[in-house]
C-alpha atoms as a PDB file:
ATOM      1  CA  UNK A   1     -40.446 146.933 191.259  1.00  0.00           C
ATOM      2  CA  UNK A   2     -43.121 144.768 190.626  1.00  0.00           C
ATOM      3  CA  UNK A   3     -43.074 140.739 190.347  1.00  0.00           C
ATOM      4  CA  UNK A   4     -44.811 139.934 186.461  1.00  0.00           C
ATOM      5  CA  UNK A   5     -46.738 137.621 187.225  1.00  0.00           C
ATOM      6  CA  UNK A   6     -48.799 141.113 189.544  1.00  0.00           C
ATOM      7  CA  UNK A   7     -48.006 143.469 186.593  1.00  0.00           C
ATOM      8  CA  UNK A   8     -49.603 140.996 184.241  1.00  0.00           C
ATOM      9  CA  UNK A   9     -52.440 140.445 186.590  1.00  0.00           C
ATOM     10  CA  UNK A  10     -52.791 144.788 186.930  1.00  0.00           C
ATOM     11  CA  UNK A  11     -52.579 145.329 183.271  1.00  0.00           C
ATOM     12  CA  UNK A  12     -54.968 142.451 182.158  1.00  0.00           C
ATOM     13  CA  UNK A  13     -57.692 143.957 184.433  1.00  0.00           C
ATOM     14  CA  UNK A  14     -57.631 147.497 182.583  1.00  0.00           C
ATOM     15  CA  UNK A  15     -60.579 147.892 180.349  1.00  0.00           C
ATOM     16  CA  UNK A  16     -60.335 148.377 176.718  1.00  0.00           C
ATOM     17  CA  UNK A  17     -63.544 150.229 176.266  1.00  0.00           C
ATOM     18  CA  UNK A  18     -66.425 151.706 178.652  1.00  0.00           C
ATOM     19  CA  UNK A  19     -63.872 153.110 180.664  1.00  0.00           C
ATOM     20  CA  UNK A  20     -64.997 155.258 183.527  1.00  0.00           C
ATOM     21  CA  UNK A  21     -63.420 158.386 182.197  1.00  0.00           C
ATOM     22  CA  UNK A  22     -65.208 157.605 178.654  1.00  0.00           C
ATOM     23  CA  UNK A  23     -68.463 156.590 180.899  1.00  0.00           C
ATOM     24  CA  UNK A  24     -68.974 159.938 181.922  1.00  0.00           C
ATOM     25  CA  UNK A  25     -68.218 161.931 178.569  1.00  0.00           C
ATOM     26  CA  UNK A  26     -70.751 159.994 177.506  1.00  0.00           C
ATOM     27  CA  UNK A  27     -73.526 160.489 179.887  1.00  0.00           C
ATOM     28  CA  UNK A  28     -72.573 164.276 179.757  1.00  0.00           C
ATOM     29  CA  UNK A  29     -72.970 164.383 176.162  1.00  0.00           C
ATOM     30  CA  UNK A  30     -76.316 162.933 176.159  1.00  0.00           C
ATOM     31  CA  UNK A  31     -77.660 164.926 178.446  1.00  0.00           C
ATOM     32  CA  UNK A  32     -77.070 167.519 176.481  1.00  0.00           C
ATOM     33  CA  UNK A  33     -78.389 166.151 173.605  1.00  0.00           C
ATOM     34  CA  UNK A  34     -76.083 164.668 171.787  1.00  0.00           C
ATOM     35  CA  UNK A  35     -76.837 161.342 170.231  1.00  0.00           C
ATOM     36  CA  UNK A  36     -73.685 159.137 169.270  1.00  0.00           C
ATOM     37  CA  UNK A  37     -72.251 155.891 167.900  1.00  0.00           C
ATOM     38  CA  UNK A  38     -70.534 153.708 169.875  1.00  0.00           C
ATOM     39  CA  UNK A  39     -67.489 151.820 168.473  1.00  0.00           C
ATOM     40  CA  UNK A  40     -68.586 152.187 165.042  1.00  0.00           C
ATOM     41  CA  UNK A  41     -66.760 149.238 162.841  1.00  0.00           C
ATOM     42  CA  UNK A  42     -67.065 151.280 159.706  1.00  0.00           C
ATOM     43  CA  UNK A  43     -65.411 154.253 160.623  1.00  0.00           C
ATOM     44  CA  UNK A  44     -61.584 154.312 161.064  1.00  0.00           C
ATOM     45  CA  UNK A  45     -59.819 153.046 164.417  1.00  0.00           C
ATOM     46  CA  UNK A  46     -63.556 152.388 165.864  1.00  0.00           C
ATOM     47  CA  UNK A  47     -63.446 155.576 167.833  1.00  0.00           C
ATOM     48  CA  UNK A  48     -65.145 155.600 171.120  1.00  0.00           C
ATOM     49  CA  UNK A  49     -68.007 157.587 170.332  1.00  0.00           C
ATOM     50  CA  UNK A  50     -69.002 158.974 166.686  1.00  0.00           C
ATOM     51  CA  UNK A  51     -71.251 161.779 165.798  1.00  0.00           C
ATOM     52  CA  UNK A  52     -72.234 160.995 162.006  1.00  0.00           C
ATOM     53  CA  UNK A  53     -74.182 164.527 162.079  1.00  0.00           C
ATOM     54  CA  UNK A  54     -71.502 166.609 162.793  1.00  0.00           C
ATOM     55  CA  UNK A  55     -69.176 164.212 161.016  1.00  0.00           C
ATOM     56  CA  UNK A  56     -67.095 163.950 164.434  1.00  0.00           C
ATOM     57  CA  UNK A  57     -65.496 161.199 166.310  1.00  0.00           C
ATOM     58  CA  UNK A  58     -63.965 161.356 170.286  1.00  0.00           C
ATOM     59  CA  UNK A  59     -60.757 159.295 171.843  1.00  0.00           C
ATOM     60  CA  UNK A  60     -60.981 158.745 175.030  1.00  0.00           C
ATOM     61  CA  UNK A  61     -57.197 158.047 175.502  1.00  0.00           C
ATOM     62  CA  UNK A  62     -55.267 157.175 178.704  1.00  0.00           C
ATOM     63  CA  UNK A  63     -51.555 158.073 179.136  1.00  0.00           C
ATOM     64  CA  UNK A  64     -49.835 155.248 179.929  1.00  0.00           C
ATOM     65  CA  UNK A  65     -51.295 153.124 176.943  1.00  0.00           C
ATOM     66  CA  UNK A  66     -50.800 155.734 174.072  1.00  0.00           C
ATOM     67  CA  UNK A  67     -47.624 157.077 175.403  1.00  0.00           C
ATOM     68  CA  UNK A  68     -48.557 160.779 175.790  1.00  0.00           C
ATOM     69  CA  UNK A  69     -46.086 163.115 176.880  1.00  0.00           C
ATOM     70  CA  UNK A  70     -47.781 164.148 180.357  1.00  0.00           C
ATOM     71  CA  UNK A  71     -46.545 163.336 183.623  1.00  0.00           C
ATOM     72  CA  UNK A  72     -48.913 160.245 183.662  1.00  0.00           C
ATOM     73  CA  UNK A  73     -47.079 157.896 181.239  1.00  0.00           C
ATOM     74  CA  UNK A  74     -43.945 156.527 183.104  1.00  0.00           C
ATOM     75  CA  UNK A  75     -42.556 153.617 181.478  1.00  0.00           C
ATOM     76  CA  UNK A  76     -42.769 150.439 183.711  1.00  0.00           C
ATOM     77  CA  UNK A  77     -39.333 149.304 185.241  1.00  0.00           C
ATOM     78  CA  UNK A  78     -40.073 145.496 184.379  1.00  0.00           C
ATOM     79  CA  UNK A  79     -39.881 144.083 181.010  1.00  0.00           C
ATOM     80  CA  UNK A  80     -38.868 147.552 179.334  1.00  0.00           C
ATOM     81  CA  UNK A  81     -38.582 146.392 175.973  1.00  0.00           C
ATOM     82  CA  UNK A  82     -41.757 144.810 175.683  1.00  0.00           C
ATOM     83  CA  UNK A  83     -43.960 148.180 176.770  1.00  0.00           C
ATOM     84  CA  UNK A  84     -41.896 150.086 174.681  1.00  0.00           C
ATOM     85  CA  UNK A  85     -42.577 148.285 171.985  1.00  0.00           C
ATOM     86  CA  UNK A  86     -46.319 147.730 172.959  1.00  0.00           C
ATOM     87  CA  UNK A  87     -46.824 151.747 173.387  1.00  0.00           C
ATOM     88  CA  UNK A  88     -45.046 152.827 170.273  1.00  0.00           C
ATOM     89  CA  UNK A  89     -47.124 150.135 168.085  1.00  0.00           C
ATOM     90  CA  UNK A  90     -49.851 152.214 169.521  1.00  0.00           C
ATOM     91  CA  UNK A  91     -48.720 155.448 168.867  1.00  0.00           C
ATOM     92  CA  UNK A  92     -48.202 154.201 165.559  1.00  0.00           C
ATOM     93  CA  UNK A  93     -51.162 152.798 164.697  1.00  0.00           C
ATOM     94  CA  UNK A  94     -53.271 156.020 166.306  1.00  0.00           C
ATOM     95  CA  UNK A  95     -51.123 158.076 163.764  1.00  0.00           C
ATOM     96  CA  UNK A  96     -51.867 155.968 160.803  1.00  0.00           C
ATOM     97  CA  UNK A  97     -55.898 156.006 162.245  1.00  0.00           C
ATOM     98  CA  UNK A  98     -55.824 160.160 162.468  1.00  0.00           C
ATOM     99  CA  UNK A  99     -53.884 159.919 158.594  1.00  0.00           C
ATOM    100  CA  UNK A 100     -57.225 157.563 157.642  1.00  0.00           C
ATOM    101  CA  UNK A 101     -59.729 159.376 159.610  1.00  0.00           C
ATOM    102  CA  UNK A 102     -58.426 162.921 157.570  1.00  0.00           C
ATOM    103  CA  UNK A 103     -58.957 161.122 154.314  1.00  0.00           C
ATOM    104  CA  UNK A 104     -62.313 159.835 154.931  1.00  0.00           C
ATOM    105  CA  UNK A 105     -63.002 163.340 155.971  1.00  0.00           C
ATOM    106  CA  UNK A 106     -63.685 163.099 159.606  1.00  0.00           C
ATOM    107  CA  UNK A 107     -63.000 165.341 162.820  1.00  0.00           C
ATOM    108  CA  UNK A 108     -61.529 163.829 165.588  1.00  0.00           C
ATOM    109  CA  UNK A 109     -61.322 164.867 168.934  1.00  0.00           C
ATOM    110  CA  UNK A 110     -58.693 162.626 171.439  1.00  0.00           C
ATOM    111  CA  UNK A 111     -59.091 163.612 175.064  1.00  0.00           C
ATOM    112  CA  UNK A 112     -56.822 162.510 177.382  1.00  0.00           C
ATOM    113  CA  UNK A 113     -56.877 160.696 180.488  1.00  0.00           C
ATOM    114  CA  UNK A 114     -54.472 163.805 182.368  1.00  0.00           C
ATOM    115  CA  UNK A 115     -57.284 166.208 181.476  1.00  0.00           C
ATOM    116  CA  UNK A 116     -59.171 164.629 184.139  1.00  0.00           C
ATOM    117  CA  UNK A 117     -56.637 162.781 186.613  1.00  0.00           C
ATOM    118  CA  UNK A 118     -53.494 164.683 188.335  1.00  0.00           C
ATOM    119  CA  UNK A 119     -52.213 167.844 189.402  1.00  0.00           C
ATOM    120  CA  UNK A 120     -53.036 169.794 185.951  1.00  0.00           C
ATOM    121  CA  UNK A 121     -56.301 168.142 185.459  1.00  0.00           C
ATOM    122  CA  UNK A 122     -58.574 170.575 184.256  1.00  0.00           C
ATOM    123  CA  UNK A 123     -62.080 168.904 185.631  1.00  0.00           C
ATOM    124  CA  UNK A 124     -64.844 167.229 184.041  1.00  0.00           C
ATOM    125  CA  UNK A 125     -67.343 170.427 183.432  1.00  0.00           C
ATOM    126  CA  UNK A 126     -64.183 171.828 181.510  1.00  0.00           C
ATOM    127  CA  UNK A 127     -63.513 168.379 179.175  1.00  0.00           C
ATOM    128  CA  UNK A 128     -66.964 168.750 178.555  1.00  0.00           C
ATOM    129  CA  UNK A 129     -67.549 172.299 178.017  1.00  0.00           C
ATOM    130  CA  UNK A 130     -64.812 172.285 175.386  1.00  0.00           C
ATOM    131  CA  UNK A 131     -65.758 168.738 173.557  1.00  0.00           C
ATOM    132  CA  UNK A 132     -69.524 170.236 173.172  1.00  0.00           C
ATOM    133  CA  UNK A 133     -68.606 173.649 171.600  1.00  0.00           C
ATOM    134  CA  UNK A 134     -65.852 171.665 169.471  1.00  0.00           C
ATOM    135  CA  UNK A 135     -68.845 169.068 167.960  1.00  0.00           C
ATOM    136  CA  UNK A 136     -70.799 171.854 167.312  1.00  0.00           C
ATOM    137  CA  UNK A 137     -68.521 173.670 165.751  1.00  0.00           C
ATOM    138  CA  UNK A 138     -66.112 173.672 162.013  1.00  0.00           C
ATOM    139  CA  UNK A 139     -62.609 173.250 164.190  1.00  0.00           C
ATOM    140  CA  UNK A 140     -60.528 170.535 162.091  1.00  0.00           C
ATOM    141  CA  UNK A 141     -59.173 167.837 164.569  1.00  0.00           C
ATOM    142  CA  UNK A 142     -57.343 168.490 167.881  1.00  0.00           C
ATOM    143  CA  UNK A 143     -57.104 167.290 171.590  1.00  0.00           C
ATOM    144  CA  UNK A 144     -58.017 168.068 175.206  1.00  0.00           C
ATOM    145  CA  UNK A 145     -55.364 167.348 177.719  1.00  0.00           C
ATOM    146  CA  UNK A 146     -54.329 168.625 181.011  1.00  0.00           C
ATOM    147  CA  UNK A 147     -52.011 171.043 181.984  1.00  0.00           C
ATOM    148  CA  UNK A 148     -48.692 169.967 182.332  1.00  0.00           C
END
């Protein structure tokens, strides 16, 4: 177990935004020509990068903070109650962002942080293989995670 006073100091240091993961989607992208938004105010949930041309927006999501159900999230063993609470308010809140997103008419793509990280990653050249034929293409809304 860790003291709280560490697990505060840990979790405060975790970026918000410009993670690395979401870093190098990015750069990928645009080198291959895609030109994006970044944390666009007036689209729904501020999505990490938004493509108004193919009327497309990414999530870069990592496990542990939007409690996805990959061998990644692990609930911490201090102060239970208070990440429980703290992931399903997000979970909650990115379900009531997809509900808006699907009324304003917008695609959204959510990749997840165990498509890149653990045994079932499934590599960078793959995330971004699949995220490039999805913008380009009609497909309604879905995700890229690894596989677990």
């Amino acid at each position: 177990m860790i003291d709280q006073q560490t697990r505060s100091r840990m979790m405060a240091g975790i970026r918000g935004k410009d993670t690395r993961p979401e870093l190098a989607i990015r750069k990928a992208l645009h080198a291959l020509g895609f030109r994006y938004r970044l944390h666009a105010r007036d689209i729904p949930g501020r999505p990490d990068m938004a493509f108004p041309r193919y009327r497309a927006v990414i999530f870069v999501h990592g496990c542990f903070w939007h409690g996805h159900d990959c061998a990644l999230f692990r609930l911490p063993g201090t102060r239970t109650e208070f990440w429980a609470g703290k992931i399903a308010g997000n979970r909650t809140r990115d379900a009531k962002v997809a509900a808006e997103l699907d009324t304003a008419r917008w695609r959204h793509l959510t990749i997840w942080e165990c498509a890149f990280r653990g045994r079932g990653g499934i590599g960078l050249a793959s995330v971004i293989g699949q995220t490039a034929a999805w913008i380009r293409s009609d497909e309604g809304s879905r995700e890229i995670r690894g596989e677990f």
